[in-house]
Protein backbone atom coordinates (compact mmCIF):
# COMPACT_ATOMS: atom_id res chain seq x y z
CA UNK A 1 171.68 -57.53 51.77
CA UNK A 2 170.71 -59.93 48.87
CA UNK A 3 171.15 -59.02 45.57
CA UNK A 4 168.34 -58.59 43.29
CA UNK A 5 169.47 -61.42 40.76
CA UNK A 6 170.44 -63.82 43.55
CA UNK A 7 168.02 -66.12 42.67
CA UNK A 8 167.80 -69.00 40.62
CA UNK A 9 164.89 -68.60 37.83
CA UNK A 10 163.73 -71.46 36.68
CA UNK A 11 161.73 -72.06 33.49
CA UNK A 12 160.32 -75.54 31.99
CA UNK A 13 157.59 -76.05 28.89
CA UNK A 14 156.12 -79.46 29.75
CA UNK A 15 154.42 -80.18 26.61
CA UNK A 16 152.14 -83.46 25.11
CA UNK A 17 155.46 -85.46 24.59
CA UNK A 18 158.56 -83.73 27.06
CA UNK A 19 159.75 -81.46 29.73
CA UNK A 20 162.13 -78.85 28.97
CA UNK A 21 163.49 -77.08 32.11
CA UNK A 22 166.42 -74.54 31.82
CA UNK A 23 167.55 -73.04 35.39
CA UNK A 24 169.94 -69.63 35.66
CA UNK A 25 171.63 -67.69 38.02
CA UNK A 26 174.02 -64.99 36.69
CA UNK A 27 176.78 -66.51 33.71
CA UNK A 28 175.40 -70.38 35.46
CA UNK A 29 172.91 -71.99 33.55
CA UNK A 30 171.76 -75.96 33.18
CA UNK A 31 169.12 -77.58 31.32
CA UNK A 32 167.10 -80.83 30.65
CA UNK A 33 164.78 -82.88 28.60
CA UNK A 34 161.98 -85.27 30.61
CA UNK A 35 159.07 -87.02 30.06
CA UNK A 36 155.88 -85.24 30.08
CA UNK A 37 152.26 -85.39 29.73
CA UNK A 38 148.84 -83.71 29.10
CA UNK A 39 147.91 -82.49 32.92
CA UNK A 40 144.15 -83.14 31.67
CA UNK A 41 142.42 -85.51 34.16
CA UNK A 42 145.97 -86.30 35.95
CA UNK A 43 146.69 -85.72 39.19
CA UNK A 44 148.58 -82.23 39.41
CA UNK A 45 150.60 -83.78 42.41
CA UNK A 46 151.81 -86.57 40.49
CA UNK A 47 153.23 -84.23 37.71
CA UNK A 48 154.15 -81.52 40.50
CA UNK A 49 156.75 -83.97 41.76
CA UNK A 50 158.08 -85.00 38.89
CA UNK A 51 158.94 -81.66 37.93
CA UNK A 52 160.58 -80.92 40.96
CA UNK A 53 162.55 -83.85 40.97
CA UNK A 54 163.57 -83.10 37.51
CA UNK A 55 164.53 -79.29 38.73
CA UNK A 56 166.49 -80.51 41.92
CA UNK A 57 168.58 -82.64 39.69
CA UNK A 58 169.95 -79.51 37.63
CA UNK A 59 170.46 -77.51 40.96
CA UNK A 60 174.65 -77.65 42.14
CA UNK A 61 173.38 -77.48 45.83
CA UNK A 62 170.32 -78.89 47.36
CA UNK A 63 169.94 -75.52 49.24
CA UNK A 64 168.93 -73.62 45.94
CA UNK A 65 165.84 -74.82 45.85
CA UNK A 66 164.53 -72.28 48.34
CA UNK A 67 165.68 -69.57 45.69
CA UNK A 68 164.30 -70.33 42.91
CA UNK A 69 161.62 -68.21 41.01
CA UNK A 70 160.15 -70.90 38.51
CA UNK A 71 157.75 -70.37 35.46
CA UNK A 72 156.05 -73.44 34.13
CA UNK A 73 154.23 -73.92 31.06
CA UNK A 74 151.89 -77.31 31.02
CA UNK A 75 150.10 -78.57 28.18
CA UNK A 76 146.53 -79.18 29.44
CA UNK A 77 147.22 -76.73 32.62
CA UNK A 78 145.04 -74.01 32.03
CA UNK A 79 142.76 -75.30 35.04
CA UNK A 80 142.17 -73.08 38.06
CA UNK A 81 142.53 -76.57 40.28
CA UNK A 82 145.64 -77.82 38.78
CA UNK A 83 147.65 -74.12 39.00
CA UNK A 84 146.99 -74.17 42.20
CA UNK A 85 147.90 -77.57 43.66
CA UNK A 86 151.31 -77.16 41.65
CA UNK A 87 152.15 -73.71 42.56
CA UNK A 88 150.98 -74.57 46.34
CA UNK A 89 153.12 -77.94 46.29
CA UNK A 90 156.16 -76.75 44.79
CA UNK A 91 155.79 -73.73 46.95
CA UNK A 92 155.84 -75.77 50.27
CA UNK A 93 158.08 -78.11 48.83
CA UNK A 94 161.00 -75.49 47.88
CA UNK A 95 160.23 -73.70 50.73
CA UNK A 96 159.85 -70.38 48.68
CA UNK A 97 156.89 -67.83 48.55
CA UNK A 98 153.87 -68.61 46.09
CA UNK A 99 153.91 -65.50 44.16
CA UNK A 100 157.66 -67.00 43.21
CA UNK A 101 155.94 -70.03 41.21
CA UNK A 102 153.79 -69.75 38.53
CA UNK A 103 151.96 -72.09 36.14
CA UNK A 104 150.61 -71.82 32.72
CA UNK A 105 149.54 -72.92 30.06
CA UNK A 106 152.72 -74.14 27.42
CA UNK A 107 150.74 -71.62 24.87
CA UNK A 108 151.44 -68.94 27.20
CA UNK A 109 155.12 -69.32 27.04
CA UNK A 110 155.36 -70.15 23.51
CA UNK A 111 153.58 -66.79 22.70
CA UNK A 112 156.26 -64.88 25.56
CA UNK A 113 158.81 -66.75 23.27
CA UNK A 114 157.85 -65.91 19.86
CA UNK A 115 156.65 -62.50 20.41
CA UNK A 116 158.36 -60.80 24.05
CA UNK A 117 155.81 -58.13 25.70
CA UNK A 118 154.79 -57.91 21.76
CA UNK A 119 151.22 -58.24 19.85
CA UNK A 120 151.56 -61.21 17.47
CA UNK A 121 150.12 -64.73 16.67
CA UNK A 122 151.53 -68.15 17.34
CA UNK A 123 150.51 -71.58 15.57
CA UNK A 124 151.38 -74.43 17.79
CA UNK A 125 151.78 -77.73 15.85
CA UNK A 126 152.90 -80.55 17.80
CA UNK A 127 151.27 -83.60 19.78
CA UNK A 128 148.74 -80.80 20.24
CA UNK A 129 148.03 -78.06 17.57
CA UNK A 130 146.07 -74.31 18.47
CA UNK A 131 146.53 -70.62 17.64
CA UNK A 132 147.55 -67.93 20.52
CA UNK A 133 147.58 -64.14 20.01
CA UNK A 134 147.03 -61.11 21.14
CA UNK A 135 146.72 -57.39 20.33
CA UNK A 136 148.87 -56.01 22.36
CA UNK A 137 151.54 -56.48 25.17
CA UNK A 138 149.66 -55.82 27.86
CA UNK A 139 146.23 -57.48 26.19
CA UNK A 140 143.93 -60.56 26.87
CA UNK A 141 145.44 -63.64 25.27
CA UNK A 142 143.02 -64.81 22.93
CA UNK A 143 143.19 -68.33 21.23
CA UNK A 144 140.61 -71.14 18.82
CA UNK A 145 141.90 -74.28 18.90
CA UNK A 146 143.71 -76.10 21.36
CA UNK A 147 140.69 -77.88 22.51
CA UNK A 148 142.27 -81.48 23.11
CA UNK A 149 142.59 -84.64 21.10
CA UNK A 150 138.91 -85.63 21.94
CA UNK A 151 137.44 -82.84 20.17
CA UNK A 152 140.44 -82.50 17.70
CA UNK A 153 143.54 -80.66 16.98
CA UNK A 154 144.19 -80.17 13.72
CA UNK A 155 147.14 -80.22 12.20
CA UNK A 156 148.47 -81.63 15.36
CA UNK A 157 150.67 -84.98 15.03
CA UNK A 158 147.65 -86.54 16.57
CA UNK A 159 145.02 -85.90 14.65
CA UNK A 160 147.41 -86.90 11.82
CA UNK A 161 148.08 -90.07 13.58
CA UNK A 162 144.12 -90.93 14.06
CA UNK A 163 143.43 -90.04 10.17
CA UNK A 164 145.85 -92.36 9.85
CA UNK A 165 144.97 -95.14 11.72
CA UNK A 166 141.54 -94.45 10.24
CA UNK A 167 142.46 -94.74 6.44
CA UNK A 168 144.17 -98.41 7.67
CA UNK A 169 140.92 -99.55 9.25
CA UNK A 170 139.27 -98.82 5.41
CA UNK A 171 141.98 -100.35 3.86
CA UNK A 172 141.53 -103.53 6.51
CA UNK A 173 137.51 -103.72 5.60
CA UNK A 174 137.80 -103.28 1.74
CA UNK A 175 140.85 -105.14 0.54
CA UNK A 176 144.49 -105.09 0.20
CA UNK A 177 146.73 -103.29 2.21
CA UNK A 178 148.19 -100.19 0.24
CA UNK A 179 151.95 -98.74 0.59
CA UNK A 180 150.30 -96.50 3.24
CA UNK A 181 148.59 -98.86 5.32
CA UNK A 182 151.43 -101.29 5.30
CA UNK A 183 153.85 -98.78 6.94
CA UNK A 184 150.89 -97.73 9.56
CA UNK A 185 150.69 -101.45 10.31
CA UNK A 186 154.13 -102.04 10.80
CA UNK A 187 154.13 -98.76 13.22
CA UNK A 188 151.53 -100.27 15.42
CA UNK A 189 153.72 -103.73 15.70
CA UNK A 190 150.61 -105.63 15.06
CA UNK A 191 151.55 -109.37 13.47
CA UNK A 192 148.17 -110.15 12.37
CA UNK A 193 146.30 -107.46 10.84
CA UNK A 194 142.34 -107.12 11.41
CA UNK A 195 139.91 -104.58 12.38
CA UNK A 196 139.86 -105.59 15.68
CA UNK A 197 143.29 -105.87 16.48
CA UNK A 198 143.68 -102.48 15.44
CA UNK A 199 141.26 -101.31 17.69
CA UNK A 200 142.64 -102.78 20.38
CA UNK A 201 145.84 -101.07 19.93
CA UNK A 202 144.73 -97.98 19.60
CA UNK A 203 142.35 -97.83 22.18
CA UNK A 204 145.25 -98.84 24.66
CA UNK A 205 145.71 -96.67 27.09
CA UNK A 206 149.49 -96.83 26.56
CA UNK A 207 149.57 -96.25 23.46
CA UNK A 208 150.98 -92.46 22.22
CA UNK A 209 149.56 -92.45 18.86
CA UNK A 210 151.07 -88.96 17.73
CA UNK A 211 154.40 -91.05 17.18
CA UNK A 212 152.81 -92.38 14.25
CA UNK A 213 153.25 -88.80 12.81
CA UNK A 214 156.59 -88.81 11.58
CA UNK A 215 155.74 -92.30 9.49
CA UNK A 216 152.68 -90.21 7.75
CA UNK A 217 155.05 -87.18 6.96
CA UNK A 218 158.17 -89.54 5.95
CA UNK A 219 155.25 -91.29 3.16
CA UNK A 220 154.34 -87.58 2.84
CA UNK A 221 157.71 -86.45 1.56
CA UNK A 222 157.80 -89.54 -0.33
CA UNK A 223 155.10 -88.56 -2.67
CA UNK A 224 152.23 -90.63 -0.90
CA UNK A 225 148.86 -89.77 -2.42
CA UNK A 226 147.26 -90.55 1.13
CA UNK A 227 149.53 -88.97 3.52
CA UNK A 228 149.69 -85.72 1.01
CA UNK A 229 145.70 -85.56 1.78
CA UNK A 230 145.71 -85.85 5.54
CA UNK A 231 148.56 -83.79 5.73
CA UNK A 232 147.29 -81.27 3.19
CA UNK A 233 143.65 -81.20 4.45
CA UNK A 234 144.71 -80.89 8.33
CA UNK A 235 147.08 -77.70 7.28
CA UNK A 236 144.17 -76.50 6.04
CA UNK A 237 142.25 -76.80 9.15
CA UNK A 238 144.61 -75.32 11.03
CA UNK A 239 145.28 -71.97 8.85
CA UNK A 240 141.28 -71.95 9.56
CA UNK A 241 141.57 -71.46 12.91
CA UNK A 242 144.59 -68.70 12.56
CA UNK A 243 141.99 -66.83 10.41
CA UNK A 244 139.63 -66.78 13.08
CA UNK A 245 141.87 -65.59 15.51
CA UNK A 246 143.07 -62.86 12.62
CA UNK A 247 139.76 -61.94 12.72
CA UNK A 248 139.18 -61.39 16.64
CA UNK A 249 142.18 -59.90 16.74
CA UNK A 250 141.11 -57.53 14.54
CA UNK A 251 144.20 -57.51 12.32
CA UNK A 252 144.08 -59.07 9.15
CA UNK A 253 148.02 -58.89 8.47
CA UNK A 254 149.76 -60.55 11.88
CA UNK A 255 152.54 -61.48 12.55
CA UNK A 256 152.63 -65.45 13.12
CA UNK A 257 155.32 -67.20 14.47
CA UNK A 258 155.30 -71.10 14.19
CA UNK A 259 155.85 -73.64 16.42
CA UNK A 260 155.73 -77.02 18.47
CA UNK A 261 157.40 -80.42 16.69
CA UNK A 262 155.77 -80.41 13.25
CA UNK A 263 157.16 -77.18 12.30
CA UNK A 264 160.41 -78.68 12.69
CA UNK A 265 159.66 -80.87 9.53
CA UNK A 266 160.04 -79.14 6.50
CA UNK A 267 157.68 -80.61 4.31
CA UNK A 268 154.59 -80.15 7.00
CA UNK A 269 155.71 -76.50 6.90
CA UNK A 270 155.65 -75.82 3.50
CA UNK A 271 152.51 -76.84 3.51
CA UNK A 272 151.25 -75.31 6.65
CA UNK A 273 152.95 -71.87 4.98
CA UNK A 274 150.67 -71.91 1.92
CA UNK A 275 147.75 -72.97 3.80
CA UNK A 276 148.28 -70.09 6.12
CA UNK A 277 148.96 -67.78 2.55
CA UNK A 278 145.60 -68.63 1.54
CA UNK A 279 143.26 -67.45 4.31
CA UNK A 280 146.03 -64.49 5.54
CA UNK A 281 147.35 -63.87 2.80
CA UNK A 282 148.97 -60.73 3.85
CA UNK A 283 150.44 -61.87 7.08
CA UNK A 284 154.04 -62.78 7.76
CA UNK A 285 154.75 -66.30 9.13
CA UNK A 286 158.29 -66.85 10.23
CA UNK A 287 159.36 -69.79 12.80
CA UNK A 288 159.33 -68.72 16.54
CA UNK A 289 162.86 -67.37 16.69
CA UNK A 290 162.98 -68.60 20.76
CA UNK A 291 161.93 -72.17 21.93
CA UNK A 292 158.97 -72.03 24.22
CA UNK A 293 161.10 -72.25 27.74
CA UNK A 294 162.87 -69.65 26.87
CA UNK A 295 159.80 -67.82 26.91
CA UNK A 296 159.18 -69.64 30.33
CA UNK A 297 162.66 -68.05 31.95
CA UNK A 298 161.63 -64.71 30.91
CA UNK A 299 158.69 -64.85 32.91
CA UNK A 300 160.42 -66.72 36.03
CA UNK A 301 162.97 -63.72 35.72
CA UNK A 302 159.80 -61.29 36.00
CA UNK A 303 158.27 -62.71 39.75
């Protein structure tokens, strides 16, 4: 007769920019970093098989696969359609029964990681930016935000990228390039500056425009009068959004946990912190103690 832990659990937080997966069984552990991407519009094959690639790798014998219990978190993978072509692939492909596979979103385990089977708030800040919470353990998860780069993240290292490719484009139609404009330039590797260049660029589908974040927060630390306002005004937008969720939440005092890439950067936090201080002003905002797969290999251990 099996034991109850002899199984592998398996848990992974495939956000906007990389897959973390961490497997475990007993004292034996491995872990790894992979590309990701936003599961919006993709095909949830494509990005089912890459995972599992990316899981078998870790495994000491190809036989494990059909006992592993695997959480996923997915940026963009909130859809009904996409959970269930990865949990049905991975399922037939691992040879293991579906209720051992679940997907989610990557909020869902960042909250499990910040707060464990606790009421709390989380402020993701990342490629992607939004605000998870909920009341209680056992309560509805309840977000604003996290609505995708088309309609805007704030806060997010894309939306700080865009405001920054934005301030170039008035710098490009009005005059000389500033300090700030120069260094945005140079990030996009374009020799000969114009409007339409610039466009181009940007509008390439190739092109992962939240690594132009860290530029804007390195001018940012530097003193930069036009990074200090997109950084400042998109904290600002952000802490709005954690009072709204306050506010459903029906607790005025939360605790908030932060996390995601940004929060990782000192300066951006700082300013997120007195952003959030403003609206909340009673609430107590720490950094996520846990990383979000962590949160994901909880839940794996729970199916």
């Amino acid at each position: 007769m099996r034991s109850k832990i002899d199984f592998i659990a398996v848990g992974a937080d495939a956000g906007g920019s990389k897959c973390s997966v961490r497997c475990q069984k007993g004292s034996w552990s491995a872990q790894s970093e992979g590309a990701s991407f936003n599961v919006s519009g993709a095909d949830p094959l494509e990005f089912a098989e890459q995972f599992a690639r990316q899981v078998e790798m870790l495994l000491p014998d190809p036989s494990d696969v059909n006992h592993i219990r695997c959480c996923i978190g997915v940026a963009g993978g909130g859809s009904p359609h996409f959970k269930q072509a990865c949990e049905e692939f991975l399922a037939s492909r691992w040879r293991v029964s579906l209720e051992h596979i679940l997907v989610v979103t990557d909020a869902r385990v960042a909250l499990e990681a910040a707060h464990p089977q606790e009421a709390g708030v989380i402020v993701i800040a990342g490629t992607g930016s939004g605000c998870y919470g909920r009341a209680a353990p056992s309560s509805e998860i309840l977000r604003t935000g996290g609505w995708g780069p088309r309609l805007g993240d704030p806060g997010s290292g894309t939306a700080i990228a865009t405001l920054g490719v934005t301030s170039l484009l008035r710098e490009l139609e009005t005059g000389p390039l500033s300090a700030f404009g120069e260094r945005v330039l140079a990030h996009l590797d374009i020799e000969e500056p114009s409007v339409a260049s610039v466009l181009a660029v940007f509008y390439n589908a190739a092109l992962r425009i939240a690594g132009l974040a860290p530029a804007i927060l390195e001018l940012f630390e530097g003193g930069n009068i036009v990074a200090r306002e997109i950084v400042t005004s998109q904290c600002d937008l952000l802490a709005t959004q954690c009072e709204r969720l306050a506010r459903r939440l029906g607790n005025e005092d939360p605790n908030i946990c932060l996390t995601g890439g940004l929060t990782n950067n000192a300066g951006y936090t700082g300013v997120l912190i007195r952003a959030l201080a403003k609206v909340l002003p009673s609430a107590r905002v720490s950094h996520s103690p846990r990383l979000p797969v962590e949160g994901a290999l909880d839940l794996a251990h729970g199916l």
